[in-house]
C-alpha atoms as a PDB file:
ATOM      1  CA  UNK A   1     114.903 112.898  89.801  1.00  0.00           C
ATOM      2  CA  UNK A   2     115.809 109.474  90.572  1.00  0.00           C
ATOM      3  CA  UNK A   3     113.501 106.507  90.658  1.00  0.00           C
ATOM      4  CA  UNK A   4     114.012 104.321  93.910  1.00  0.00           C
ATOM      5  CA  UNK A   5     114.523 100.430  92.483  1.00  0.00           C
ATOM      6  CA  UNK A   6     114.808  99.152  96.323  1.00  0.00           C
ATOM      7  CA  UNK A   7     112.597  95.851  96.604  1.00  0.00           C
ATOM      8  CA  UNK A   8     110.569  96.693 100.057  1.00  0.00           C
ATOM      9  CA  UNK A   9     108.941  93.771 101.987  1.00  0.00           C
ATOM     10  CA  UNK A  10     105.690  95.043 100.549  1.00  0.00           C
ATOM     11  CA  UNK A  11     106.601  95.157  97.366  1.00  0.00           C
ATOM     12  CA  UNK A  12     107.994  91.798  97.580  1.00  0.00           C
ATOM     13  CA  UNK A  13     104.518  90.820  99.326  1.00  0.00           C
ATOM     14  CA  UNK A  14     102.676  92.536  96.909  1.00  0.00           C
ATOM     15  CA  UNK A  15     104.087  90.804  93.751  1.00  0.00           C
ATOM     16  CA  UNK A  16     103.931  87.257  95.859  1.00  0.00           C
ATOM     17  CA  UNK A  17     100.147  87.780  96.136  1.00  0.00           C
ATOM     18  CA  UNK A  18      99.907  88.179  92.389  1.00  0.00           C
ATOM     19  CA  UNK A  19     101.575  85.353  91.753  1.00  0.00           C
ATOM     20  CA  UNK A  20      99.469  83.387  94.111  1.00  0.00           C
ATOM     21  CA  UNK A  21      96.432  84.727  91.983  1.00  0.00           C
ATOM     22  CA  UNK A  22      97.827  83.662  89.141  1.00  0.00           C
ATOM     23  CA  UNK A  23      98.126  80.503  89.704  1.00  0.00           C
ATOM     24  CA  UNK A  24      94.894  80.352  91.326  1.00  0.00           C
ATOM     25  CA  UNK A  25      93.272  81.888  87.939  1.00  0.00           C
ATOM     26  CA  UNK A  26      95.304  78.733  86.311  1.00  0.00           C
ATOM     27  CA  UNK A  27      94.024  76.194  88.441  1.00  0.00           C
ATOM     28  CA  UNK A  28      89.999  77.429  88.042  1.00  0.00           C
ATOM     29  CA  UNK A  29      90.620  77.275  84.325  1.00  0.00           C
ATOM     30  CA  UNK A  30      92.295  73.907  84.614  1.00  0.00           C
ATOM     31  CA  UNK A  31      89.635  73.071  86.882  1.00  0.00           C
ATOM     32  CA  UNK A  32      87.190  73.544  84.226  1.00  0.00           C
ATOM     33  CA  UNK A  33      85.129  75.907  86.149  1.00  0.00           C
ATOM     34  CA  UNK A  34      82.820  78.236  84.962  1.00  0.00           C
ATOM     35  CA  UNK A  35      83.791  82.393  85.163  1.00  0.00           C
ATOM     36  CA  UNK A  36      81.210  82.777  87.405  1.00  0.00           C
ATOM     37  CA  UNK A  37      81.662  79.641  89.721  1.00  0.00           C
ATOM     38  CA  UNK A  38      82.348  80.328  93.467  1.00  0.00           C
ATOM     39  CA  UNK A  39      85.057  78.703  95.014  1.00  0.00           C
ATOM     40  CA  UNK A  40      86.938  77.724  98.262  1.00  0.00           C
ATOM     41  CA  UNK A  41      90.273  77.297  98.266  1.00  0.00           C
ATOM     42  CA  UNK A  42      92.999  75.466 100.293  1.00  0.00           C
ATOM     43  CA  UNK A  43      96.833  76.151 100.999  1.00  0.00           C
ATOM     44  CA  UNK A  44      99.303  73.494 102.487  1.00  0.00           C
ATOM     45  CA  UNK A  45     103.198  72.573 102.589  1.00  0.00           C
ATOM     46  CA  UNK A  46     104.561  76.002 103.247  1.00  0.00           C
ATOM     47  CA  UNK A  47     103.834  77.983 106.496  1.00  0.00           C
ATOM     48  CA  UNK A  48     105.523  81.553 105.272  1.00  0.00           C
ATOM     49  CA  UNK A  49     102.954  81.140 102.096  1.00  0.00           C
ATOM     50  CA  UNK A  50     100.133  79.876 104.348  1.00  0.00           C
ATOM     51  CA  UNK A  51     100.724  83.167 106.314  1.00  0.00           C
ATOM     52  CA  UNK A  52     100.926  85.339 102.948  1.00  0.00           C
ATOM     53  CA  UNK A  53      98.108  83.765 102.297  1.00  0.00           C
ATOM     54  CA  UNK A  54      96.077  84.635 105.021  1.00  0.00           C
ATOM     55  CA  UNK A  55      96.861  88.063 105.499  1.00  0.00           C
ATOM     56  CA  UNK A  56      96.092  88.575 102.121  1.00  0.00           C
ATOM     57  CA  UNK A  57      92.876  86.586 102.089  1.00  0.00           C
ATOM     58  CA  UNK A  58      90.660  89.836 101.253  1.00  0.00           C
ATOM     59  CA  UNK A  59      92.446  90.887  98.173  1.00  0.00           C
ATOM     60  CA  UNK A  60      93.337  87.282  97.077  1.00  0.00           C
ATOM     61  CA  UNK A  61      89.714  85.772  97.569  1.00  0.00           C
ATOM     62  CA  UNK A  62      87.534  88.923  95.561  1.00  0.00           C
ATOM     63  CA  UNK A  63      90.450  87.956  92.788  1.00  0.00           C
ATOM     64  CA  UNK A  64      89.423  84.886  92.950  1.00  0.00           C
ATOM     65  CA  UNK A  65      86.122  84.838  93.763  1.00  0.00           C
ATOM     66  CA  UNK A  66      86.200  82.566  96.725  1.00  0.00           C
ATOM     67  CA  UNK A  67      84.624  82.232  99.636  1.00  0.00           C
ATOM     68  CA  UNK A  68      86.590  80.508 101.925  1.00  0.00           C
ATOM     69  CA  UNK A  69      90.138  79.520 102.747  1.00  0.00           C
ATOM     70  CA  UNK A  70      91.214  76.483 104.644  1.00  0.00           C
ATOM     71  CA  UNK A  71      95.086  76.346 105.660  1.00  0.00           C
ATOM     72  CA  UNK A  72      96.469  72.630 106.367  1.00  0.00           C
ATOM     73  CA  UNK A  73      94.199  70.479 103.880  1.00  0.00           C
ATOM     74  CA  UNK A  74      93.694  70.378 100.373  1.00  0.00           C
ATOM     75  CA  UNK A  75      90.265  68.974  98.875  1.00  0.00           C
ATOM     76  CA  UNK A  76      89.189  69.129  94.667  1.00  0.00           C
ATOM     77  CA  UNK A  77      91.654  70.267  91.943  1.00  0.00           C
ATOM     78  CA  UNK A  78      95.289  70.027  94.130  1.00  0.00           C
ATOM     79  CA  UNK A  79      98.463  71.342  92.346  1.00  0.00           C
ATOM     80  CA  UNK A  80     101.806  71.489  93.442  1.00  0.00           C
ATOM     81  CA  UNK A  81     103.513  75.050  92.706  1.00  0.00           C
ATOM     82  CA  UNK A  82     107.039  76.774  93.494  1.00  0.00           C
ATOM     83  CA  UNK A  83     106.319  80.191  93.685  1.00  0.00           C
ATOM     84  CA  UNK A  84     109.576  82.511  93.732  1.00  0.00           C
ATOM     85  CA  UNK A  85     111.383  79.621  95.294  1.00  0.00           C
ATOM     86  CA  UNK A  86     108.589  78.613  97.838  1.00  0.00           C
ATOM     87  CA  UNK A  87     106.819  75.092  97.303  1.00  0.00           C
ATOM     88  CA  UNK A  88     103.605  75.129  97.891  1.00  0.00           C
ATOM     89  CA  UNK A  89     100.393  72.855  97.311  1.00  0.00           C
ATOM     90  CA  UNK A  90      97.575  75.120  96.262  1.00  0.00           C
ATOM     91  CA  UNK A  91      94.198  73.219  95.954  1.00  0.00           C
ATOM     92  CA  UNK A  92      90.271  74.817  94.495  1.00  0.00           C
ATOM     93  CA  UNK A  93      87.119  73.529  95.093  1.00  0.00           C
ATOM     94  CA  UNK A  94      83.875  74.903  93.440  1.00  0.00           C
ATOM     95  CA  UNK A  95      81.310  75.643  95.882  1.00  0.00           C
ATOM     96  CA  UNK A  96      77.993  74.157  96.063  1.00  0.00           C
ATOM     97  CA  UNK A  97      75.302  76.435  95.001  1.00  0.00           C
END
């Protein structure tokens, strides 16, 4: 029995998501935020990301825990990342509670 190695497009999706995460986990802890802190967070600079992004925005936000997701604009914490090759500015703000 042989093990298929083939990268699909949703694996490749897949393990893009989790390193947006990541980096979003990063930024909330560089943030200073508390573990239990809402947040919104903002994506700019890359439109195949912004995309990702978006049609991820389910899994990616619970991660997260955010609320909201604004493409095009960056407001609190903003970082600059290159993700697998793809620059990107990633940006969280904590929510108002």
């Amino acid at each position: 029995m042989a093990i298929d190695t083939r990268l699909t497009p949703e694996l490749i999706e897949e393990g893009f998501v989790r390193e947006v995460v990541s980096k979003l986990q990063t930024m909330r802890k560089e943030a200073g935020f508390e573990v239990m802190d809402t947040i919104s967070v903002y994506v700019t600079g890359n439109e195949s990301v912004e995309k990702l992004v978006g049609r991820n925005w389910e899994s990616i936000g619970s991660d997260v825990m955010a609320t909201a997701l604004t493409v095009g604009e960056t407001a609190g914490y903003v970082k600059e990342w290159n993700i697998n090759g793809e620059v990107v500015t990633l940006a969280v703000e904590k929510n108002a509670n």
